[in-house]
N, C-alpha and C. Protein backbone atom coordinates (compact mmCIF):
# COMPACT_ATOMS: atom_id res chain seq x y z
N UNK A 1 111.85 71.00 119.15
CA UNK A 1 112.14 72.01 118.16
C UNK A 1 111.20 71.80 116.98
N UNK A 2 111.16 72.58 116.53
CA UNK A 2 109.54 72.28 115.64
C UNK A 2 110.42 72.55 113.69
N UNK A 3 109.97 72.59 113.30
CA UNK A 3 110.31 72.11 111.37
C UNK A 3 110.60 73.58 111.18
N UNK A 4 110.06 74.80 111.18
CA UNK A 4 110.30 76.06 110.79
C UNK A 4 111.70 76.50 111.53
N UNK A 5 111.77 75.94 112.89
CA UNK A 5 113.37 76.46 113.68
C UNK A 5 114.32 75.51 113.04
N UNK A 6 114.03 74.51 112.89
CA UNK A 6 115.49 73.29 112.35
C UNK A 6 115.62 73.92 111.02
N UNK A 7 114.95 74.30 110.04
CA UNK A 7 114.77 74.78 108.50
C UNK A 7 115.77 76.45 108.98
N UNK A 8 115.37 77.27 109.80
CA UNK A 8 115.71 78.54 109.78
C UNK A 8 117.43 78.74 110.55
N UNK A 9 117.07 77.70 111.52
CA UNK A 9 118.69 77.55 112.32
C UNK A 9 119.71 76.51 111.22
N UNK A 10 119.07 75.97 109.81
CA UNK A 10 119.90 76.02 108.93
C UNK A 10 120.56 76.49 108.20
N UNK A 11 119.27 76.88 107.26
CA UNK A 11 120.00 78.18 106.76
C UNK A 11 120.49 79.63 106.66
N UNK A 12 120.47 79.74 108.71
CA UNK A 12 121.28 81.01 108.79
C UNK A 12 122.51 80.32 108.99
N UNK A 13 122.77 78.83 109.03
CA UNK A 13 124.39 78.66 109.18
C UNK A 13 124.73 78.40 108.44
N UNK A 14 123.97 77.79 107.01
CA UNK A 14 125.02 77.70 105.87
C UNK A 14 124.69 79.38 104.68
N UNK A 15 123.91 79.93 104.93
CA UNK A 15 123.80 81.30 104.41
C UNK A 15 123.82 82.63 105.17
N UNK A 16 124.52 83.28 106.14
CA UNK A 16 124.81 83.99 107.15
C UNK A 16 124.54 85.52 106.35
N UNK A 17 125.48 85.62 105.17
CA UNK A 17 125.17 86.25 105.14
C UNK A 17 124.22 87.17 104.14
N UNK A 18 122.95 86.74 104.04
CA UNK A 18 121.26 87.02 103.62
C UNK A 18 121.21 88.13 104.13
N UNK A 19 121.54 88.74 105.67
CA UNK A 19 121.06 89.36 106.54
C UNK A 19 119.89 89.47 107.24
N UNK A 20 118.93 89.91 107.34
CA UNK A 20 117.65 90.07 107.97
C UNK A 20 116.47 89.44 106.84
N UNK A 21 116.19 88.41 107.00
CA UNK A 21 114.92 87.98 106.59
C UNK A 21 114.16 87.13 107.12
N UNK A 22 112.79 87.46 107.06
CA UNK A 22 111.71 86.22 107.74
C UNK A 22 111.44 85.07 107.03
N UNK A 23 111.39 84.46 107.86
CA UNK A 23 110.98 82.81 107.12
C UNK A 23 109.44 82.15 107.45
N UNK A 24 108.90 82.11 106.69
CA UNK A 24 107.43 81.14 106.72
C UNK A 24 107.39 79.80 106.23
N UNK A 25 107.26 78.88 107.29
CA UNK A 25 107.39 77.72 106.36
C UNK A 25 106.00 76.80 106.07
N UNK A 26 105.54 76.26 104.91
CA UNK A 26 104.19 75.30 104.72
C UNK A 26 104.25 74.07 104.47
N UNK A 27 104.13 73.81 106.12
CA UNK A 27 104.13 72.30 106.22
C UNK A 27 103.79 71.30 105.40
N UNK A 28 102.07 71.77 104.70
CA UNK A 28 101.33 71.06 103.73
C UNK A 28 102.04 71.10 102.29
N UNK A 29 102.55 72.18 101.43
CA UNK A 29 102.99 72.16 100.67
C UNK A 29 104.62 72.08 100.49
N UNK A 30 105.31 72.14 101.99
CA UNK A 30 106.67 71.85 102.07
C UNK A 30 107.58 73.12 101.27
N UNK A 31 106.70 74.64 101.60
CA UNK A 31 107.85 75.41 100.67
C UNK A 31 108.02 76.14 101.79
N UNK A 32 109.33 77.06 101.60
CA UNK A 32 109.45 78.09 102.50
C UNK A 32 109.87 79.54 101.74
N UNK A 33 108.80 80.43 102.85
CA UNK A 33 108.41 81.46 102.02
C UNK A 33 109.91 82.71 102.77
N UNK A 34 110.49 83.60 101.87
CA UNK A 34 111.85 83.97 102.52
C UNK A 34 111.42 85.26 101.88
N UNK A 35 110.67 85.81 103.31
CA UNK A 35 110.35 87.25 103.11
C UNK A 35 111.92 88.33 103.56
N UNK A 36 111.97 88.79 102.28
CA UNK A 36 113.32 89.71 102.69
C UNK A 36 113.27 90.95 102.50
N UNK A 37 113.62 92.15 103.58
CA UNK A 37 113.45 93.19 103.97
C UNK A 37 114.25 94.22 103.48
N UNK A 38 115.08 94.22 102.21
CA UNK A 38 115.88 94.81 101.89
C UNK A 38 116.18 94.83 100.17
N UNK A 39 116.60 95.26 99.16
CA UNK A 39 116.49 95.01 97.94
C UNK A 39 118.19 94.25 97.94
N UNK A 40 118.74 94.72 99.01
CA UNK A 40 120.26 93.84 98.77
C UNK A 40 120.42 92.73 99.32
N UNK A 41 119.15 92.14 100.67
CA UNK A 41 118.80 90.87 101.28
C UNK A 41 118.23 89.89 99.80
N UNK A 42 117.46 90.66 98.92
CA UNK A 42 117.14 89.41 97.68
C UNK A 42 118.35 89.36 96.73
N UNK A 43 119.09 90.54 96.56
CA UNK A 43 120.45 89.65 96.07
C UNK A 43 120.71 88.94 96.66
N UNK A 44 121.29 89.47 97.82
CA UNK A 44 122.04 87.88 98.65
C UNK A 44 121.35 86.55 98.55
N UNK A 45 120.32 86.49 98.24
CA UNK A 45 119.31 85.28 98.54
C UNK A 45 119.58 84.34 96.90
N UNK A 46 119.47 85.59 96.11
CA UNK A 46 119.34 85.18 94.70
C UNK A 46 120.67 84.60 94.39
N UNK A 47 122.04 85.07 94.79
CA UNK A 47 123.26 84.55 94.82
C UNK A 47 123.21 83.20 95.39
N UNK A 48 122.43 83.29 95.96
CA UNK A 48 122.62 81.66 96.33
C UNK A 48 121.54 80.78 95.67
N UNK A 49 121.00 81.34 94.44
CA UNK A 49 119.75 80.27 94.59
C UNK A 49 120.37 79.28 93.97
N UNK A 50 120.76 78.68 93.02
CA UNK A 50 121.62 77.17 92.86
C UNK A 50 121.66 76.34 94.00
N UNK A 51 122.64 76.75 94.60
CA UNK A 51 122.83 76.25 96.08
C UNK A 51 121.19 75.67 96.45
N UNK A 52 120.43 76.87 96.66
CA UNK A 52 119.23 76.45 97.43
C UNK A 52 118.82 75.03 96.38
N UNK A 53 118.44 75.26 95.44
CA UNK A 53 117.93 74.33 94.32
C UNK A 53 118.37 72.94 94.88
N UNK A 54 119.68 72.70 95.39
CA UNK A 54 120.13 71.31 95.26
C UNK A 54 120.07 70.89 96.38
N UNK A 55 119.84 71.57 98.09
CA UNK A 55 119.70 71.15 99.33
C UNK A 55 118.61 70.09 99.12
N UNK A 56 118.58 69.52 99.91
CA UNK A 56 118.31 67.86 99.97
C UNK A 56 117.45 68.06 101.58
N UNK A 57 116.75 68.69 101.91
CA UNK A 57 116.11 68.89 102.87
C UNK A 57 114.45 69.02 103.58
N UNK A 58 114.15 68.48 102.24
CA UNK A 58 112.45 68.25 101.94
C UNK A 58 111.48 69.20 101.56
N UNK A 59 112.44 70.13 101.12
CA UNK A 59 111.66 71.95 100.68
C UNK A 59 111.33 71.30 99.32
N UNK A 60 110.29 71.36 99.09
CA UNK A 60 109.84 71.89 97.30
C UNK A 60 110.53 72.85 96.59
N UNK A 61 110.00 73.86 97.39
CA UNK A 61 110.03 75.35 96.82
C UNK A 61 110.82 76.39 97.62
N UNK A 62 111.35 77.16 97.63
CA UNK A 62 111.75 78.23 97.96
C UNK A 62 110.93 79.67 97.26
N UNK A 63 110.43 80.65 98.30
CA UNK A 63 109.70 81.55 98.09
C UNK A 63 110.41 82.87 98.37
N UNK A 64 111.04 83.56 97.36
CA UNK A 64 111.27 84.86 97.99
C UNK A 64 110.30 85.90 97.59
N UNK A 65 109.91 87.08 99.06
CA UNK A 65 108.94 87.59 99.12
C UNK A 65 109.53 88.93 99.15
N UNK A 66 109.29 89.78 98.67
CA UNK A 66 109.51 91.65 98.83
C UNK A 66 108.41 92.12 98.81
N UNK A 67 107.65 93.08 99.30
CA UNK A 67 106.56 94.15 99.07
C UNK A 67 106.68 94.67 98.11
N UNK A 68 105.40 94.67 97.16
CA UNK A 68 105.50 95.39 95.69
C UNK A 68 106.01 95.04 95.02
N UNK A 69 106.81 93.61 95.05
CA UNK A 69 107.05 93.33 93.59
C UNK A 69 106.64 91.71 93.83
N UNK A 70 106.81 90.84 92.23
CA UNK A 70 106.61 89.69 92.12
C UNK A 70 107.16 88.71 92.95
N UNK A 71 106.45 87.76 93.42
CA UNK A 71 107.45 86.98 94.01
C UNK A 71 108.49 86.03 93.33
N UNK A 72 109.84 85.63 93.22
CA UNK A 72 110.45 84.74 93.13
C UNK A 72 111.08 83.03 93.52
N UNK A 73 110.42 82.77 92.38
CA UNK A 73 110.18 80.56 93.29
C UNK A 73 111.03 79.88 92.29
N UNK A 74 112.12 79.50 93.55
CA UNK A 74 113.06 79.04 93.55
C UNK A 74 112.50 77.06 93.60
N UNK A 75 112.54 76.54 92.84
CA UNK A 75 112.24 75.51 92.63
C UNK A 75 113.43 73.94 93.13
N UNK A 76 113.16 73.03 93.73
CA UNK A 76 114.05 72.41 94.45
C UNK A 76 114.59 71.17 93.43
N UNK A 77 115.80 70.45 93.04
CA UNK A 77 115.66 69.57 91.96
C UNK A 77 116.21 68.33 92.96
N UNK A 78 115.27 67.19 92.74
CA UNK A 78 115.52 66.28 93.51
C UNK A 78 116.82 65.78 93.04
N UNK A 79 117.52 65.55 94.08
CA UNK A 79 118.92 64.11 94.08
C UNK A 79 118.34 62.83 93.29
N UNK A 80 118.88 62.19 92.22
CA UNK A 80 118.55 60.95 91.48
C UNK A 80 119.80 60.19 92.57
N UNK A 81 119.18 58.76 92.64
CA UNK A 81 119.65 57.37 93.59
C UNK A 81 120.35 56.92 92.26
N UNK A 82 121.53 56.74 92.34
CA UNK A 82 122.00 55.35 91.77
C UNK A 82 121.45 54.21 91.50
């Protein structure tokens, strides 16, 4: 199973419902780009961005992508160790 399916068969199970969006992921820079096809798929996305922020899963960045408008980067905040 390769890094883009383990990343995507994640978070359609802990975020279901996003609905329809593509996922690009960059290995080198570790972000994933969350092209979404709908103006109510980037709410849903944006409702969760907190959530995304604190997953612990080796993403940098989170990228949401729409046609014609700016993109939105969701930035990842590392877990501090005891």
């Amino acid at each position: 199973m390769s890094v883009i399916q383990v990343v995507s068969q994640y978070l359609a199970y802990k975020f279901p419902w996003w609905g329809v969006c593509h996922l690009k992921f960059d290995l080198i820079q570790k972000n994933v780009f969350i092209h979404c096809q709908t103006p109510e798929s980037i709410v849903a996305v944006l409702k969760d961005a907190e959530r995304l922020s604190y997953l612990d899963i080796g993403i940098e960045k989170f990228v949401i992508v729409y046609p014609g408008y700016s993109n939105i980067t969701i930035l990842c905040i590392p877990r501090k160790i005891a």
